[in-house]
N, C-alpha and C. Protein backbone atom coordinates (compact mmCIF):
# COMPACT_ATOMS: atom_id res chain seq x y z
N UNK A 1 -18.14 -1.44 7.67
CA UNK A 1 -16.97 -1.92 8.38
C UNK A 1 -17.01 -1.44 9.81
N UNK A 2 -16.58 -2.16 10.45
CA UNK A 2 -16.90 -1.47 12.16
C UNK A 2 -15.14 -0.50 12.29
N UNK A 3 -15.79 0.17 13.13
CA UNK A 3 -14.88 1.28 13.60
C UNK A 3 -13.68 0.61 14.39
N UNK A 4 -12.38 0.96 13.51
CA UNK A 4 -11.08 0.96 14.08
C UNK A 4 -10.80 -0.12 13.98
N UNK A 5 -11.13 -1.08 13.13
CA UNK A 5 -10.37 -2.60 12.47
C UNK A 5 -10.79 -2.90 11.35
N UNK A 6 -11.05 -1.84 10.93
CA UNK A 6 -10.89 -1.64 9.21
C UNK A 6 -10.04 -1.78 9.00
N UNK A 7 -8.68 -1.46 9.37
CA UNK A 7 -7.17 -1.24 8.47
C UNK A 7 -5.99 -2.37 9.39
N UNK A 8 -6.43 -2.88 10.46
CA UNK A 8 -5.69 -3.89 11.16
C UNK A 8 -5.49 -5.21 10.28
N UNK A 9 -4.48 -5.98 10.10
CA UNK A 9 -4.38 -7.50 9.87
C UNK A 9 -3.85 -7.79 10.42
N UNK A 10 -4.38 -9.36 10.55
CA UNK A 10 -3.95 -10.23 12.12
C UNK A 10 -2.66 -10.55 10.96
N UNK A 11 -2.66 -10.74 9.96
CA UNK A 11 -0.78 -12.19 9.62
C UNK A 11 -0.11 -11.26 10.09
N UNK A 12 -0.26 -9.89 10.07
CA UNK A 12 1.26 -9.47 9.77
C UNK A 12 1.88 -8.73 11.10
N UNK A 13 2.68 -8.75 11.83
CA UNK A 13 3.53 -8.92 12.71
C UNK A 13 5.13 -8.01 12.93
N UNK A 14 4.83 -6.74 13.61
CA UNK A 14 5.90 -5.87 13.55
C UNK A 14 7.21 -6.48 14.02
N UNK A 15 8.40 -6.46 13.28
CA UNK A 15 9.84 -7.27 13.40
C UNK A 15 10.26 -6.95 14.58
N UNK A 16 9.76 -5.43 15.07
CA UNK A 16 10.16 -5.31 16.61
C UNK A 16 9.83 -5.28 17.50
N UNK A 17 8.56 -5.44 17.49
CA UNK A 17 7.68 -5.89 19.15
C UNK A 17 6.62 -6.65 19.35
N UNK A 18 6.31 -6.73 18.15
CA UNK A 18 5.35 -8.18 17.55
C UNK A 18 3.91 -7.73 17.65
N UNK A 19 3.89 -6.62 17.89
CA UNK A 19 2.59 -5.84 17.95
C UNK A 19 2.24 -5.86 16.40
N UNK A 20 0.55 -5.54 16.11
CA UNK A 20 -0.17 -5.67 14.37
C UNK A 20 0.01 -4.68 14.11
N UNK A 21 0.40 -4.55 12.63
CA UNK A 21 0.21 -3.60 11.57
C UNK A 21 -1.07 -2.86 11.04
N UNK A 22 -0.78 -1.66 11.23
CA UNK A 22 -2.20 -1.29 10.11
C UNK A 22 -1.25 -0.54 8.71
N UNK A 23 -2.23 -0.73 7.84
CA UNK A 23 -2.04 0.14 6.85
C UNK A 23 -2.12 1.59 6.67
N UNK A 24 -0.60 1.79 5.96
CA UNK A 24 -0.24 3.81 6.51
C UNK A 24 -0.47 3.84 4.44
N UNK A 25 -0.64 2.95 3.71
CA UNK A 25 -0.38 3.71 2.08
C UNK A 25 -0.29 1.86 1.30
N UNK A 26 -1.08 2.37 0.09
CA UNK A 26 -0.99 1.04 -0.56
C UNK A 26 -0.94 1.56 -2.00
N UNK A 27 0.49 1.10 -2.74
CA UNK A 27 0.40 1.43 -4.26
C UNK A 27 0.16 0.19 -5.27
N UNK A 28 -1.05 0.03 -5.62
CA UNK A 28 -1.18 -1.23 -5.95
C UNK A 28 -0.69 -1.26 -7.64
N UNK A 29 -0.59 0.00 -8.45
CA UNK A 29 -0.23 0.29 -9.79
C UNK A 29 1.08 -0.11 -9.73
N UNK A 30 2.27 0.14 -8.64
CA UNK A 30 3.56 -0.67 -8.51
C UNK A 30 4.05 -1.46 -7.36
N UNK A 31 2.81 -2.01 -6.98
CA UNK A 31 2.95 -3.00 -5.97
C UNK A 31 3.90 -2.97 -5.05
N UNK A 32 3.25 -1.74 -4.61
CA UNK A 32 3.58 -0.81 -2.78
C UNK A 32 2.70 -1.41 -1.94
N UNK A 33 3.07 -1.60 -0.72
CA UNK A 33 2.11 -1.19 0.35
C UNK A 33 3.22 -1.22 1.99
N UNK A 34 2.96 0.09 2.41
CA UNK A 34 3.27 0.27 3.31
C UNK A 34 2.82 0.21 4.79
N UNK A 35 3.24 -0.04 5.85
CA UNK A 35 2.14 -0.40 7.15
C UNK A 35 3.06 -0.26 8.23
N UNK A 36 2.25 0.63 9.11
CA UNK A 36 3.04 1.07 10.34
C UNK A 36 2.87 0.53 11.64
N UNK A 37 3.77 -0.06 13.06
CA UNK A 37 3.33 -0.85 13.89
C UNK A 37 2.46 0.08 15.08
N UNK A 38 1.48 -0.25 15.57
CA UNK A 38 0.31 0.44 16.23
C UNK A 38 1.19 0.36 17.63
N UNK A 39 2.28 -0.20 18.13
CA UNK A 39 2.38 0.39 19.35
C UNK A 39 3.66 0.89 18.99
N UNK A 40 4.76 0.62 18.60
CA UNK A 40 6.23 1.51 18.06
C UNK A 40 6.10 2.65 17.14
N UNK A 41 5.28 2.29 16.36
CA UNK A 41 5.55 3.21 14.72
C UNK A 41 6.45 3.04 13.83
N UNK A 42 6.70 1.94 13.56
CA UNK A 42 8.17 1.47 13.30
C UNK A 42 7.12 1.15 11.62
N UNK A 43 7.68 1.59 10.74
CA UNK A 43 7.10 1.43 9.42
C UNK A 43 7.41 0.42 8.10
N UNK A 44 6.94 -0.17 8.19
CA UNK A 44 7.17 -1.57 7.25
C UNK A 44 6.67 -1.37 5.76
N UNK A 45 8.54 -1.60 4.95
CA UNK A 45 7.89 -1.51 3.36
C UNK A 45 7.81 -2.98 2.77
N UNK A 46 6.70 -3.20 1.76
CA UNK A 46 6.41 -4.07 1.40
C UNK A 46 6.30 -4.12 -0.16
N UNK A 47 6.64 -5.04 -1.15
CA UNK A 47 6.83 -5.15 -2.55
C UNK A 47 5.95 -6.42 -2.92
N UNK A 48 5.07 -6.81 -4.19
CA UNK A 48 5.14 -7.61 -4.73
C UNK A 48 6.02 -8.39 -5.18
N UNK A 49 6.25 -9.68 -5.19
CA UNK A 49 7.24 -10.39 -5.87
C UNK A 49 7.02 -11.01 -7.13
N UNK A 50 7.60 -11.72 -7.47
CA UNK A 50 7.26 -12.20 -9.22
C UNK A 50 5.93 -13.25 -8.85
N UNK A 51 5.87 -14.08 -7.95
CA UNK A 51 4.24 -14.67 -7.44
C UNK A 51 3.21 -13.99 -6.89
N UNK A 52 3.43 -12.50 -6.93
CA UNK A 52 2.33 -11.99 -6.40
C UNK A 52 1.84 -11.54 -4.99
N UNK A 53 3.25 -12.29 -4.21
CA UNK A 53 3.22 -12.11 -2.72
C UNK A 53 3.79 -11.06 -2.43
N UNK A 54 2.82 -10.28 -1.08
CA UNK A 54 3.60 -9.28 -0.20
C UNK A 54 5.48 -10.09 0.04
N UNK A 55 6.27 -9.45 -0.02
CA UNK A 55 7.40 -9.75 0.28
C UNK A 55 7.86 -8.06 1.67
N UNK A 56 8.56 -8.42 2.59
CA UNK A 56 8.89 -7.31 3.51
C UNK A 56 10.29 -6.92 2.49
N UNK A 57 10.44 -5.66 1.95
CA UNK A 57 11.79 -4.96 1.95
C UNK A 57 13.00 -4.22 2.73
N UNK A 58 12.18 -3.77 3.98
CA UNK A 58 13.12 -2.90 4.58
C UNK A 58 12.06 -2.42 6.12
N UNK A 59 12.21 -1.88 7.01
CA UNK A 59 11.43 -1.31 8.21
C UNK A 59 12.83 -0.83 8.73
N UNK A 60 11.82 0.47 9.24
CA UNK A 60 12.71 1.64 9.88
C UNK A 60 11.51 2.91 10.36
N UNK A 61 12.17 4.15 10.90
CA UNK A 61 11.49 4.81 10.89
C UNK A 61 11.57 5.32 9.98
N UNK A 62 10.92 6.50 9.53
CA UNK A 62 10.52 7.58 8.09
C UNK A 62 11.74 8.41 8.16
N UNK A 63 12.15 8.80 9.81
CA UNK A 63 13.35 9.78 9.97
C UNK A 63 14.74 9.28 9.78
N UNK A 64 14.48 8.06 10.58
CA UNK A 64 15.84 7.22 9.75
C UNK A 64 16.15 6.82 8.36
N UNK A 65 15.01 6.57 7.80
CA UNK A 65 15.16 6.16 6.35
C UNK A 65 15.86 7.21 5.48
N UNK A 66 15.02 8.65 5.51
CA UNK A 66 15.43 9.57 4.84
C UNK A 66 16.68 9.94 5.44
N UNK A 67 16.95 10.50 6.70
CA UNK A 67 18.57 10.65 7.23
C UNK A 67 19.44 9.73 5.66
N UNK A 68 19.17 8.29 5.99
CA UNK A 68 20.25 7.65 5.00
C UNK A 68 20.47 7.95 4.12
N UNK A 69 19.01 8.02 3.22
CA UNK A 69 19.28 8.43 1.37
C UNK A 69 20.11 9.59 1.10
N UNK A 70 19.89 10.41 1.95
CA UNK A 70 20.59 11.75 1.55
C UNK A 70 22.12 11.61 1.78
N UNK A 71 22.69 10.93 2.45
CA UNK A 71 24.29 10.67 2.25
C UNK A 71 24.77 10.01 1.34
């Protein structure tokens, strides 16, 4: 694989600056995969759906996310 676009995909498209995703974690046993935007860092969660497709669930940062759960 050539160096440093191993983990880039062109479809997918950060919601906030339209800059590409790479892949930060992929759970394929419960159809996770997570991917962070290369110029924000803005982190995109992603689910299987009942067809098998990436579906987007939620994007935020890691610090914001957790801030929430805990209230």
């Amino acid at each position: 694989m050539s160096k440093g676009t191993d983990k880039k995909y062109g479809g997918k498209k950060c919601i906030d600056c339209g800059s590409p995703l790479e892949l930060f974690e992929l759970d394929l046993a419960k159809g996770r995969r997570v991917m962070q935007c290369t110029r924000c860092g803005l982190y995109h969660f992603y689910k299987k759906d009942f067809f098998g497709k990436w579906k987007l669930v939620k994007a935020g940062k890691v610090s914001d996310l957790w801030g929430n759960s805990k209230k």
